[in-house]
N, C-alpha and C. Protein backbone atom coordinates (compact mmCIF):
# COMPACT_ATOMS: atom_id res chain seq x y z
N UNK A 1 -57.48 -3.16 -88.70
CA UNK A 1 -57.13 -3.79 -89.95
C UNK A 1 -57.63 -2.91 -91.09
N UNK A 2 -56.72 -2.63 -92.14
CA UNK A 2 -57.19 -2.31 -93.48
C UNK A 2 -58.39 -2.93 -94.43
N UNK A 3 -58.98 -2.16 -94.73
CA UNK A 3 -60.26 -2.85 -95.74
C UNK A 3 -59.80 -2.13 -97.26
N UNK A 4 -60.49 -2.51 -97.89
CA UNK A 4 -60.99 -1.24 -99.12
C UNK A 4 -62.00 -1.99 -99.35
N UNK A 5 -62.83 -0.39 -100.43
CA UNK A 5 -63.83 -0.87 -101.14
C UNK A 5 -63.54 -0.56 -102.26
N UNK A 6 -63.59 -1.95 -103.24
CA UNK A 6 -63.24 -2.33 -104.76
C UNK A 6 -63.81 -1.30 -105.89
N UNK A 7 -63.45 -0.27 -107.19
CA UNK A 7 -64.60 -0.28 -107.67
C UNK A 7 -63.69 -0.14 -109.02
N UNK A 8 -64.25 -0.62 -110.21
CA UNK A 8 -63.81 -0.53 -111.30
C UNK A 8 -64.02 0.67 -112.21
N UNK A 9 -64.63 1.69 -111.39
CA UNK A 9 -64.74 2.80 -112.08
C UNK A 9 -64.07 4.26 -111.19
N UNK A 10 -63.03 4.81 -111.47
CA UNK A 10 -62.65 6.22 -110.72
C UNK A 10 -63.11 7.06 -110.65
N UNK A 11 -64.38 7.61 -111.29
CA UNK A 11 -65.36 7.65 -111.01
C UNK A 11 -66.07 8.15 -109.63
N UNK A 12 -66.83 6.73 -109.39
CA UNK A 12 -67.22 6.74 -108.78
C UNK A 12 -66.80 5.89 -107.47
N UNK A 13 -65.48 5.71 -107.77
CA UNK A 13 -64.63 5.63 -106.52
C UNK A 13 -63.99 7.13 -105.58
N UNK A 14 -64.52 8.55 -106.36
CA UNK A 14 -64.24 9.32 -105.91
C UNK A 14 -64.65 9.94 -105.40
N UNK A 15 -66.72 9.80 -106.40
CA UNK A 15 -67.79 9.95 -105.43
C UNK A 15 -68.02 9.37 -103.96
N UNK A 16 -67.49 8.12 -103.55
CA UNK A 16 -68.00 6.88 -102.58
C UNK A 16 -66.94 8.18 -101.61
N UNK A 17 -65.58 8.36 -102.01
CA UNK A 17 -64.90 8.87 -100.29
C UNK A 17 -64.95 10.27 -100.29
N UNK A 18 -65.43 10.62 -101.18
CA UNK A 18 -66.17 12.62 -100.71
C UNK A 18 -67.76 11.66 -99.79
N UNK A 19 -68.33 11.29 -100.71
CA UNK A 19 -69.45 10.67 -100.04
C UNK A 19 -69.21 10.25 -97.82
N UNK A 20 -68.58 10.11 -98.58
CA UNK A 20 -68.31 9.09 -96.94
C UNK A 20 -67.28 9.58 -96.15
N UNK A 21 -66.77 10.48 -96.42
CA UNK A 21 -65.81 11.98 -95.56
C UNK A 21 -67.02 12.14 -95.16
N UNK A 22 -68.04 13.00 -96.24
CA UNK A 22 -69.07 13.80 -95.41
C UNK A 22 -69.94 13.25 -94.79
N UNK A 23 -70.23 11.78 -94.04
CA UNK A 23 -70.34 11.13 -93.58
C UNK A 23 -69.58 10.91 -91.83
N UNK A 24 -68.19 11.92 -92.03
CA UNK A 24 -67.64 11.65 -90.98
C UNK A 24 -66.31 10.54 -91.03
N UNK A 25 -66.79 9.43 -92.18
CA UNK A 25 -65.87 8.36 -91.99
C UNK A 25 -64.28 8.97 -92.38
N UNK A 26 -62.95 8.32 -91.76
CA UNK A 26 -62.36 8.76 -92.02
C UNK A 26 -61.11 7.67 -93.26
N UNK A 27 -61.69 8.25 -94.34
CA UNK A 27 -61.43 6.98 -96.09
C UNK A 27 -60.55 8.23 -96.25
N UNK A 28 -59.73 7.75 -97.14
CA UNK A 28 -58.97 7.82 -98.24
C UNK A 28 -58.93 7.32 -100.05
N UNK A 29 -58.25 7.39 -100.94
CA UNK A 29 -58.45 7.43 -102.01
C UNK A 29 -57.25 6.93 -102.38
N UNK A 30 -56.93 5.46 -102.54
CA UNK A 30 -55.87 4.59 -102.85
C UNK A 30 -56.15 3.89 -104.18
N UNK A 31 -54.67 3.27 -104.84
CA UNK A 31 -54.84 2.74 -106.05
C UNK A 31 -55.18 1.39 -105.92
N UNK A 32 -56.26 0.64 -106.60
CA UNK A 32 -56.30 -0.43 -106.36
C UNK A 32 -55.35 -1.60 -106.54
N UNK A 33 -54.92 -3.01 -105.07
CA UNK A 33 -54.27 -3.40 -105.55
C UNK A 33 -54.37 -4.19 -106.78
N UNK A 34 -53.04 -5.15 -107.60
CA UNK A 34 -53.35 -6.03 -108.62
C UNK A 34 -54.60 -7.04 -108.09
N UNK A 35 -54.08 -7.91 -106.71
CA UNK A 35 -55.15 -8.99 -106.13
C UNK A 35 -56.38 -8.89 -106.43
N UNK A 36 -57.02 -7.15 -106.99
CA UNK A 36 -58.50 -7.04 -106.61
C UNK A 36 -58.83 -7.61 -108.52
N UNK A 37 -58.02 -7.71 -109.40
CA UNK A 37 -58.15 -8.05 -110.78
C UNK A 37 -59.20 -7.12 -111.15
N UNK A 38 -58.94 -6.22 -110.94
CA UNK A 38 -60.16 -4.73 -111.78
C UNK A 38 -58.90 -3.98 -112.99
N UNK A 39 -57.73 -3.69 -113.08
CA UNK A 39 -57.24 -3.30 -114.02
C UNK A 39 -56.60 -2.18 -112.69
N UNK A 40 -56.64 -1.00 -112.97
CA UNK A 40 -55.45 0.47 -112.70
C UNK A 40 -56.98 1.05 -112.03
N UNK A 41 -57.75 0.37 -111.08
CA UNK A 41 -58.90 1.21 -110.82
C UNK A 41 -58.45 2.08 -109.55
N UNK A 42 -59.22 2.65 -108.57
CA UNK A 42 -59.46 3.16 -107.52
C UNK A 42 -60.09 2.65 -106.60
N UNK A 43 -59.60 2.40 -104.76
CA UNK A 43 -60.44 2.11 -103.67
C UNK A 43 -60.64 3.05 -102.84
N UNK A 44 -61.62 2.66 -101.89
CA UNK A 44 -61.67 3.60 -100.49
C UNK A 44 -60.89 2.67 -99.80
N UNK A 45 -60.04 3.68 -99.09
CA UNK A 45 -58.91 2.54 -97.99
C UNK A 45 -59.83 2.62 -96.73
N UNK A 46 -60.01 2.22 -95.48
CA UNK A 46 -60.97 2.55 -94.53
C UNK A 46 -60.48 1.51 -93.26
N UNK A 47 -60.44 2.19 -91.92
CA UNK A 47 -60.03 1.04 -91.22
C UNK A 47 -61.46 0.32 -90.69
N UNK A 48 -60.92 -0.84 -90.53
CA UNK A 48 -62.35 -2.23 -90.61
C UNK A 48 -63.54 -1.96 -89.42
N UNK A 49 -63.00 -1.29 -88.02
CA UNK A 49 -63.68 -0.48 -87.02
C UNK A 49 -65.13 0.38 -87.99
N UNK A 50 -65.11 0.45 -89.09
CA UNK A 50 -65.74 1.66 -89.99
C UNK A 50 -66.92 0.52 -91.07
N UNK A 51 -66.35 -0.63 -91.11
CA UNK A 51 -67.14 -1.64 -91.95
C UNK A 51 -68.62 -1.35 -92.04
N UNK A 52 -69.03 -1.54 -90.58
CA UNK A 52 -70.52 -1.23 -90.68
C UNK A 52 -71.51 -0.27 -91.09
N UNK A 53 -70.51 1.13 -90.90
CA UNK A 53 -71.22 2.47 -90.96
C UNK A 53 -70.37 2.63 -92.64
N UNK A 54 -69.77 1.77 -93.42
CA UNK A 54 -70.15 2.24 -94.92
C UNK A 54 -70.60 1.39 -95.65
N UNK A 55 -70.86 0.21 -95.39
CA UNK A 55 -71.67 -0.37 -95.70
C UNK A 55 -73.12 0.28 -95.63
N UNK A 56 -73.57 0.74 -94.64
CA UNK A 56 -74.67 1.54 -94.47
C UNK A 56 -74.67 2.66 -95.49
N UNK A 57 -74.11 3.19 -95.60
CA UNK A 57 -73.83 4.58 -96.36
C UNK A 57 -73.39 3.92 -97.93
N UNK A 58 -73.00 3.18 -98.09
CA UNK A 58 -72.74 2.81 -99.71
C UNK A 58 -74.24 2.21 -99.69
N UNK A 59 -75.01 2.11 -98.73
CA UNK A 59 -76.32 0.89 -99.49
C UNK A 59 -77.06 2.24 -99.88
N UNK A 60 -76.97 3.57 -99.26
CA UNK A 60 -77.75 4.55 -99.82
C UNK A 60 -77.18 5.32 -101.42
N UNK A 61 -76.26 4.59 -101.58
CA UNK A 61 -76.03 4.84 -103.17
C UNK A 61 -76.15 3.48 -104.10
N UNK A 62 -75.99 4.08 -105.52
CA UNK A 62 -76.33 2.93 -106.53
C UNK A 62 -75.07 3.14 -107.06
N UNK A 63 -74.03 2.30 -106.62
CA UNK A 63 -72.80 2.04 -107.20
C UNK A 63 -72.49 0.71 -108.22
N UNK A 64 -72.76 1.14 -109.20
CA UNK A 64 -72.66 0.33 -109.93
C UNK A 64 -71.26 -0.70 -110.49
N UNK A 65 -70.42 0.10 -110.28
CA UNK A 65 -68.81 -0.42 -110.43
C UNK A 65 -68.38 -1.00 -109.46
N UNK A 66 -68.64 -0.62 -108.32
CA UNK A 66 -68.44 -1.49 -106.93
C UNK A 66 -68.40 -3.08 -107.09
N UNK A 67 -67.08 -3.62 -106.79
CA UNK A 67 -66.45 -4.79 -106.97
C UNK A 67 -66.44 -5.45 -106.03
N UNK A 68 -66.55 -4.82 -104.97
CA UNK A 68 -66.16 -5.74 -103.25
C UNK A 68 -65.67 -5.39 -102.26
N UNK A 69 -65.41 -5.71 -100.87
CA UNK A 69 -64.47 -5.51 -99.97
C UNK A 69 -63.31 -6.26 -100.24
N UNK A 70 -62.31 -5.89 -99.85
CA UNK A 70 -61.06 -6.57 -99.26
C UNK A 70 -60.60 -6.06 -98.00
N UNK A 71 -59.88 -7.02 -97.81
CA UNK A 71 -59.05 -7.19 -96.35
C UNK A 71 -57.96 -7.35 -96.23
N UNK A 72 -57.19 -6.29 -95.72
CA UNK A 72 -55.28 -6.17 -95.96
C UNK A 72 -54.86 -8.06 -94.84
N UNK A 73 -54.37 -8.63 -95.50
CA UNK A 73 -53.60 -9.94 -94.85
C UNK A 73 -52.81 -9.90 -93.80
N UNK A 74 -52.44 -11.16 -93.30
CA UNK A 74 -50.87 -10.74 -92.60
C UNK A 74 -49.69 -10.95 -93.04
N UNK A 75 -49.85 -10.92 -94.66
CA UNK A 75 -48.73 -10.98 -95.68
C UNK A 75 -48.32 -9.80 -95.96
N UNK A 76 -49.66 -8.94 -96.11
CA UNK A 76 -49.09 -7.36 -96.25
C UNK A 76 -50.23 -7.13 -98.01
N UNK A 77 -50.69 -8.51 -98.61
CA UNK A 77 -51.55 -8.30 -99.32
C UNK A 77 -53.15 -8.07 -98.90
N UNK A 78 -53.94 -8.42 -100.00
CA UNK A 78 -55.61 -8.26 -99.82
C UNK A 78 -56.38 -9.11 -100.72
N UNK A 79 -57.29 -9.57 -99.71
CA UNK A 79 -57.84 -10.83 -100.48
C UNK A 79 -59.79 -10.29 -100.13
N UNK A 80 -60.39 -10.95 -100.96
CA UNK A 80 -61.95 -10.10 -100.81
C UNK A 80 -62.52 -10.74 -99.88
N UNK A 81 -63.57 -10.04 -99.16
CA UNK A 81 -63.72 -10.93 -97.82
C UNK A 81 -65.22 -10.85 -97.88
């Protein structure tokens, strides 16, 4: 399943998936959807198998814009989980 991680700043939504490439994880750099109500921001896309090990790795940063997880539906949307 699809996740992202929310952040209202591009920023440091760009830091989090260089961060977490070099980490190994294998993220991407997607537009956030409308559902997440942050405006035209940026997520890490990440499959959910990966939840634990960036969670770990985002707790060793101070992300301040960081909005949340979401979770792709079986509508084809994302709701925060």
């Amino acid at each position: 399943m699809t996740m992202l991680a929310v952040f209202r700043s591009r920023a440091q939504a760009i830091d989090c998936v260089a961060y977490l490439k070099g980490a190994g994880i294998p993220v991407q750099t997607v537009s956030t959807p409308q559902e997440a109500g942050v405006g035209c921001g940026l997520s890490a896309r990440f499959d959910e198998s990966f939840l634990t090990r960036v969670r770990f790795f985002m707790g060793k940063r101070s992300y301040s814009s960081f909005s949340g997880f979401m979770r792709r539906t079986g509508g084809g949307g994302f709701v925060y989980c």
